[in-house]
N, C-alpha and C. Protein backbone atom coordinates (compact mmCIF):
# COMPACT_ATOMS: atom_id res chain seq x y z
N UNK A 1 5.56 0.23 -19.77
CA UNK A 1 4.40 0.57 -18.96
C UNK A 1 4.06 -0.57 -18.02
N UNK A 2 3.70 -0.12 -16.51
CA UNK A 2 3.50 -1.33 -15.86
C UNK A 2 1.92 -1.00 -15.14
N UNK A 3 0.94 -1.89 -15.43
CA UNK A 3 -0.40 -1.68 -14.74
C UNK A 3 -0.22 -1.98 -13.77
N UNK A 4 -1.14 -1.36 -12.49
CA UNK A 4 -1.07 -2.29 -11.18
C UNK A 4 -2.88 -2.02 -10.69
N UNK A 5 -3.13 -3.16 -10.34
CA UNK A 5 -4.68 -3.54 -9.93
C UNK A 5 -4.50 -3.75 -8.57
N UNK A 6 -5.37 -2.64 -7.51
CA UNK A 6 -5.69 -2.97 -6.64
C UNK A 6 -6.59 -3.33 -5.93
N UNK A 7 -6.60 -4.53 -4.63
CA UNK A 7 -7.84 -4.80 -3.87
C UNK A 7 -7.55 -4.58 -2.38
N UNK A 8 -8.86 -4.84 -2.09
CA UNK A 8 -8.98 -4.74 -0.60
C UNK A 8 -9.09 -4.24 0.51
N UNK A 9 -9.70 -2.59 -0.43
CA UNK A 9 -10.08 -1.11 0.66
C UNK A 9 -11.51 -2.01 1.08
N UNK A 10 -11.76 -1.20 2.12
CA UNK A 10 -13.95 -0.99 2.56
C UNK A 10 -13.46 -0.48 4.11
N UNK A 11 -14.51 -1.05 4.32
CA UNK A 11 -14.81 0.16 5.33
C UNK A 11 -14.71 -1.17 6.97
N UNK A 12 -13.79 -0.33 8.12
CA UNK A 12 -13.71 -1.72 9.23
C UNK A 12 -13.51 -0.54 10.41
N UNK A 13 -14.06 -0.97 11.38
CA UNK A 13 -14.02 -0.58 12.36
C UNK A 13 -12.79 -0.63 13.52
N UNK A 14 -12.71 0.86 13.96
CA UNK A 14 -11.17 1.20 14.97
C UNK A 14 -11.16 -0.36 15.68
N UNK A 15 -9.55 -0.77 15.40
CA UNK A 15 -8.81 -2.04 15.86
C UNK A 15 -9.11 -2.77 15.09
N UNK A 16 -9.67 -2.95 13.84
CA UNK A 16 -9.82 -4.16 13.03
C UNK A 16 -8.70 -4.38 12.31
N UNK A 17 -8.83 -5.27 11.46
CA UNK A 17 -7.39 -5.11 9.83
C UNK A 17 -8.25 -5.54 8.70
N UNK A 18 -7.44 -4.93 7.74
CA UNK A 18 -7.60 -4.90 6.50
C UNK A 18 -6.52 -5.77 5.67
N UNK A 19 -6.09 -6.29 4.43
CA UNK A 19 -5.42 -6.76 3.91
C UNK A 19 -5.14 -5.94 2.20
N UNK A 20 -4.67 -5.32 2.02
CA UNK A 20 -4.65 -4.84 0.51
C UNK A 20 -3.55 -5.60 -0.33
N UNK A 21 -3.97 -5.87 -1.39
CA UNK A 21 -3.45 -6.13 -2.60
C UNK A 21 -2.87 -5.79 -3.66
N UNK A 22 -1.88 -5.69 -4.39
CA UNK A 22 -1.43 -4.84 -5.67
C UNK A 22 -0.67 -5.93 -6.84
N UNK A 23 -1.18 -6.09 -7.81
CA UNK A 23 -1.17 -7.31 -8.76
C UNK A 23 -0.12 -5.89 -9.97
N UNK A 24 1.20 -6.38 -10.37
CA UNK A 24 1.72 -5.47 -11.28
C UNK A 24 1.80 -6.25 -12.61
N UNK A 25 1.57 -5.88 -13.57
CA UNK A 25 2.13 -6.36 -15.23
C UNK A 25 3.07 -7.02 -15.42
N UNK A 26 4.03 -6.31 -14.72
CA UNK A 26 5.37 -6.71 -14.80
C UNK A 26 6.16 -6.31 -13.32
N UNK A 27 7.52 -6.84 -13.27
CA UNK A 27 8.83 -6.76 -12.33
C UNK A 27 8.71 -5.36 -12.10
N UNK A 28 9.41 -4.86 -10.78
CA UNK A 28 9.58 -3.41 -10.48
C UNK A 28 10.52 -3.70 -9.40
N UNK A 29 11.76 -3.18 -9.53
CA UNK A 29 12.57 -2.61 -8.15
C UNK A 29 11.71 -2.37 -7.17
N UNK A 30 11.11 -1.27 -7.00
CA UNK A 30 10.46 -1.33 -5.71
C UNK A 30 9.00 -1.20 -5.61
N UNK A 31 8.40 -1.63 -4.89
CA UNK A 31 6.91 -1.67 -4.70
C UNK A 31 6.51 -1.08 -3.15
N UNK A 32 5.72 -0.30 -3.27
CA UNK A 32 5.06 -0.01 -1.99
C UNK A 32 3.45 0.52 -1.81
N UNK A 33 3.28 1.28 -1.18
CA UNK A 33 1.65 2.04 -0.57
C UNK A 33 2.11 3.32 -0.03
N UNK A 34 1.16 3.98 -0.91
CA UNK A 34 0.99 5.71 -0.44
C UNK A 34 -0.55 5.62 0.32
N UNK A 35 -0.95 7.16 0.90
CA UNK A 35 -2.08 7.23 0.82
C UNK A 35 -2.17 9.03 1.15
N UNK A 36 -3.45 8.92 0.78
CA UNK A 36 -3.97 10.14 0.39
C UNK A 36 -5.59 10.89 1.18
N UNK A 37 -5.18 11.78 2.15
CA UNK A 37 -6.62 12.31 2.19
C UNK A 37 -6.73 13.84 1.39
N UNK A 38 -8.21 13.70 1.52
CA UNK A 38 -8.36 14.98 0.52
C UNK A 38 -8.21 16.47 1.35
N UNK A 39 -7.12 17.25 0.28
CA UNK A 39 -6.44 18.11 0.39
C UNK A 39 -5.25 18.26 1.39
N UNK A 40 -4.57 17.20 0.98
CA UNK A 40 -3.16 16.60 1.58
C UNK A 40 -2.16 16.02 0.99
N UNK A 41 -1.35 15.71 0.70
CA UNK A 41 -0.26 15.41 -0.37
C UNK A 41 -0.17 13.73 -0.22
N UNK A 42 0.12 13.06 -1.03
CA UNK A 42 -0.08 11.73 -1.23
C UNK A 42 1.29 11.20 -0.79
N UNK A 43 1.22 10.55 0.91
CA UNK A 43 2.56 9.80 1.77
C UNK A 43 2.72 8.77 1.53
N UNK A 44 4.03 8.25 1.77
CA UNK A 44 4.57 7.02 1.66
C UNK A 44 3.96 6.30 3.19
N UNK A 45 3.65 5.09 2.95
CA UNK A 45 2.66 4.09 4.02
C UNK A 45 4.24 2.86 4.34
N UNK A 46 4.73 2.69 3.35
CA UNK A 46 5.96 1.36 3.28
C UNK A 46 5.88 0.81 1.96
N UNK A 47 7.08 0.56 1.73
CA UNK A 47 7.70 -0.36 0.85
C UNK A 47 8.78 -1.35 0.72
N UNK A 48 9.14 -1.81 -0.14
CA UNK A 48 9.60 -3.45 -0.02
C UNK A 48 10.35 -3.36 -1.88
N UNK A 49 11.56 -3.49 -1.38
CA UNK A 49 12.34 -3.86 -2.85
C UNK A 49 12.01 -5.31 -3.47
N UNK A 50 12.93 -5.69 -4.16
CA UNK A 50 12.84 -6.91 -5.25
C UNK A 50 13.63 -7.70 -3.89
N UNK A 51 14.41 -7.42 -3.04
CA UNK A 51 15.46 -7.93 -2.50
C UNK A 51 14.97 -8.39 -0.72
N UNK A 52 13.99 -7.57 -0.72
CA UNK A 52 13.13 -7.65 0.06
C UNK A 52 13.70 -6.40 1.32
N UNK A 53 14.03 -5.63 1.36
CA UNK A 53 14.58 -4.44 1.93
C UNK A 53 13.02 -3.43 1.96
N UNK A 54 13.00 -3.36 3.09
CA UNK A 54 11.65 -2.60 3.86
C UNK A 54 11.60 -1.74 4.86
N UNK A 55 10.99 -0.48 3.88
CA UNK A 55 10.55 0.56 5.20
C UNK A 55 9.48 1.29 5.66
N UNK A 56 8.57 1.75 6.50
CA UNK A 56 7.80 2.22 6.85
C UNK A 56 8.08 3.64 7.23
N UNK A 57 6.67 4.43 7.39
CA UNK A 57 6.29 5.55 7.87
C UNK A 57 5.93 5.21 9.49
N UNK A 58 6.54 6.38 9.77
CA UNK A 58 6.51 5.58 11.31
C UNK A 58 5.23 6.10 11.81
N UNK A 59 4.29 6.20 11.42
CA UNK A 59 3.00 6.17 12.10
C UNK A 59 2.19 5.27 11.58
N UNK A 60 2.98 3.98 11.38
CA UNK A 60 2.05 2.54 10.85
C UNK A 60 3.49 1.99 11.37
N UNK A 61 4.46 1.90 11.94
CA UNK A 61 5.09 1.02 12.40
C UNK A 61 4.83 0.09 13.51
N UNK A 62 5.20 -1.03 13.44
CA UNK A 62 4.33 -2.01 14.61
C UNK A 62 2.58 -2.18 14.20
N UNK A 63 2.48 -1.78 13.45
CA UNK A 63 0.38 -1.98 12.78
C UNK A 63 0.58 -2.83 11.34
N UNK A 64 1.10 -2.19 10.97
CA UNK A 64 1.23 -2.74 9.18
C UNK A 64 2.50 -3.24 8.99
N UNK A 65 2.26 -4.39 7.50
CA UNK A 65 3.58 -5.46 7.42
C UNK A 65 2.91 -5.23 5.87
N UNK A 66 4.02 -4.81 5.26
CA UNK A 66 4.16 -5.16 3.72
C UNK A 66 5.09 -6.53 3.30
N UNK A 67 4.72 -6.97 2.65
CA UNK A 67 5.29 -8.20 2.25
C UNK A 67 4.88 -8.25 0.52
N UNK A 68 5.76 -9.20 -0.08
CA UNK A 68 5.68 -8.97 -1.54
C UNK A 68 6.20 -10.18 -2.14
N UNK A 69 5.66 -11.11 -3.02
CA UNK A 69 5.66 -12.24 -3.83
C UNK A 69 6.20 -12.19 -5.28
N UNK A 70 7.69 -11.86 -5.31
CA UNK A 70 8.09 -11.64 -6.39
C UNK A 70 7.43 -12.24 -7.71
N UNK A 71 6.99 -14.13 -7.43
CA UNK A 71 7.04 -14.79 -8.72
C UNK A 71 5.77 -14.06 -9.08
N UNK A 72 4.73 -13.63 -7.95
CA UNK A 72 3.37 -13.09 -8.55
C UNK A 72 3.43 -11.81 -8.94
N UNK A 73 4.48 -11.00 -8.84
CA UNK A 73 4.61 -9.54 -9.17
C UNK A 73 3.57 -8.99 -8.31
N UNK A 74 3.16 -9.29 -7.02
CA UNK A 74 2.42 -8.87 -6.50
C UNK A 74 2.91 -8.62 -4.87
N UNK A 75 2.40 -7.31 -4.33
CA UNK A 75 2.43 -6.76 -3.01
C UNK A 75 1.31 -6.60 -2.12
N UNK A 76 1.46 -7.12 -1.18
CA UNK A 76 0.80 -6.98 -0.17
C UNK A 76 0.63 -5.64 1.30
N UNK A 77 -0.54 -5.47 1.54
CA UNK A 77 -0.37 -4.50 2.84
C UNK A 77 -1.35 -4.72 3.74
N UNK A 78 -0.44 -5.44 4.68
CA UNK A 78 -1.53 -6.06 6.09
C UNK A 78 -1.79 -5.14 7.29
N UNK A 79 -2.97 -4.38 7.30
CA UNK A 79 -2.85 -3.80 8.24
C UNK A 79 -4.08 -3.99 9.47
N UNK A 80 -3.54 -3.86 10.51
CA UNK A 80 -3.77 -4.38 12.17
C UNK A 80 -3.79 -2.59 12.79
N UNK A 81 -5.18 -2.79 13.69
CA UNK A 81 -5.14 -2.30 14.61
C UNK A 81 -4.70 -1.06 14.01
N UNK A 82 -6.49 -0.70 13.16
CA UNK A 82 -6.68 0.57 12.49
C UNK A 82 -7.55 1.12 13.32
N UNK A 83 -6.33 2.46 12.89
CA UNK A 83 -6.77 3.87 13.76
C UNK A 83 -8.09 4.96 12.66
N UNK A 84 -8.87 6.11 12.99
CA UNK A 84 -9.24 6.67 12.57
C UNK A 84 -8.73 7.18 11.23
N UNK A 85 -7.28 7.86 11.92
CA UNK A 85 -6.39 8.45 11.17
C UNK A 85 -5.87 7.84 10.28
N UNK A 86 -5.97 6.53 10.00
CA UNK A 86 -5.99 5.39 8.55
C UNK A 86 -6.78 5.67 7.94
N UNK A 87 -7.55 6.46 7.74
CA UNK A 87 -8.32 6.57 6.68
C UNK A 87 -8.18 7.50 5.30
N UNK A 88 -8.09 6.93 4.15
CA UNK A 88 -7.24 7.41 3.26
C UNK A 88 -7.89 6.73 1.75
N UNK A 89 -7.34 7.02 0.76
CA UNK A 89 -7.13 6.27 -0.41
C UNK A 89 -5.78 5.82 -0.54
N UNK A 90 -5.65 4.37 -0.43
CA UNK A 90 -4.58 3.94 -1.01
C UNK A 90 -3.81 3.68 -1.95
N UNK A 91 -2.75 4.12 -2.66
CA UNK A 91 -2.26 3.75 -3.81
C UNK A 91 -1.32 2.92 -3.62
N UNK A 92 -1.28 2.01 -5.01
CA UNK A 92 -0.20 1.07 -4.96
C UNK A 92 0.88 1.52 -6.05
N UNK A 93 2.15 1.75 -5.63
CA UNK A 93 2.80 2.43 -6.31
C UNK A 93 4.21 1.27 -7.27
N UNK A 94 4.73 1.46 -7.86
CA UNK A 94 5.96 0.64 -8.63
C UNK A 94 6.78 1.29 -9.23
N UNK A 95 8.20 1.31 -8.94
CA UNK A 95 9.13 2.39 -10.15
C UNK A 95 10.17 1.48 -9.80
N UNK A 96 11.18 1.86 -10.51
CA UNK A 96 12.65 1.38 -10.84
C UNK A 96 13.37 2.51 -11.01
N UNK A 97 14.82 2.83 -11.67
CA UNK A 97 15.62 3.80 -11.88
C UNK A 97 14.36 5.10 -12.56
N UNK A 98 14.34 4.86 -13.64
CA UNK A 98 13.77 5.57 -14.55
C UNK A 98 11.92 5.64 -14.55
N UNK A 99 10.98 4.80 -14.15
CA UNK A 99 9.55 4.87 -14.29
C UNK A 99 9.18 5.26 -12.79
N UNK A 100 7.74 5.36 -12.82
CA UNK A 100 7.39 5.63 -11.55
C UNK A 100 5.72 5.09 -11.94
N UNK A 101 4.89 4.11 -11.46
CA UNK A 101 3.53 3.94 -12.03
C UNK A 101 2.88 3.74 -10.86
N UNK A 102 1.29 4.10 -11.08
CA UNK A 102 -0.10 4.09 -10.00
C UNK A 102 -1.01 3.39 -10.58
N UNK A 103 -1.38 2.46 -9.33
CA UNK A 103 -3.00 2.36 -9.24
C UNK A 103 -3.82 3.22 -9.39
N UNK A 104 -5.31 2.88 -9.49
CA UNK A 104 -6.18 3.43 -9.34
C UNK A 104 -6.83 3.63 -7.81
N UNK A 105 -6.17 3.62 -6.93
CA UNK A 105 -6.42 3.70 -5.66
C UNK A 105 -7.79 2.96 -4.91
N UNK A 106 -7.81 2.62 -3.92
CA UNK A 106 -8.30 1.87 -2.88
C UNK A 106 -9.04 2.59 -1.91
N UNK A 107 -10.27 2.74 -1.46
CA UNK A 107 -10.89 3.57 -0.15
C UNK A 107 -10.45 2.50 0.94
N UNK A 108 -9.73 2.95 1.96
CA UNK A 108 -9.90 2.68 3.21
C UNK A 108 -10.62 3.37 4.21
N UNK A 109 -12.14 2.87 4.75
CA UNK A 109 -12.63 3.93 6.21
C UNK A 109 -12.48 3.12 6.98
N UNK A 110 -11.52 4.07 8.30
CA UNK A 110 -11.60 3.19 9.68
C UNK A 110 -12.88 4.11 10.53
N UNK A 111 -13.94 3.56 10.59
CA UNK A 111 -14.90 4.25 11.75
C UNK A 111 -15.83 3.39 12.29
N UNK A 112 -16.89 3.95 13.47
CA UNK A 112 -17.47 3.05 14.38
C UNK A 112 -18.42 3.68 13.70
């Protein structure tokens, strides 16, 4: 079983950034960020292997940079030059071959 604790949703106004956080228990092949509005299926945002191999959803490409600190078991999600349409609950996600584990998700509001 791997916990993952996240920080660093609230609330920022169109063109600001945010920084989110995801602290895991343990090691995971891959780490990334979903997000979720209500009554919509929960998307992939980007992720980042152990190896450091990274990809995005291309409607955060060029805005957001995931980056990830193996020794801390921890992932990062920097995001720049938030749109409306960023607005979501974020999850921080972790699996390998066989597991697949969630946060407890993150509010992000982008509004004026």
């Amino acid at each position: 079983q791997v916990q993952l604790v996240e920080s660093g949703g609230g609330l920022v106004q169109p063109g600001g950034s945010l920084r989110l956080s995801c602290v895991a228990s343990r090691s995971t092949n891959v780490m990334g960020w979903y997000r979720q509005v209500p009554g919509k299926q929960r998307d992939v945002v980007a992720s980042i292997t152990s190896g450091g191999s990274i990809n995005y959803a291309d409607s955060v490409k060029g805005r957001f940079t995931i980056s990830r600190d193996n020794a801390k078991n921890t992932v990062y999600l920097q995001m720049n030059n938030l749109k409306p349409e960023d607005t979501a609950v974020y999850y921080c996600n972790a699996h390998n071959l066989f597991s697949s584990y969630w946060g407890q998700g993150t509010q992000v509001t982008v509004s004026s």
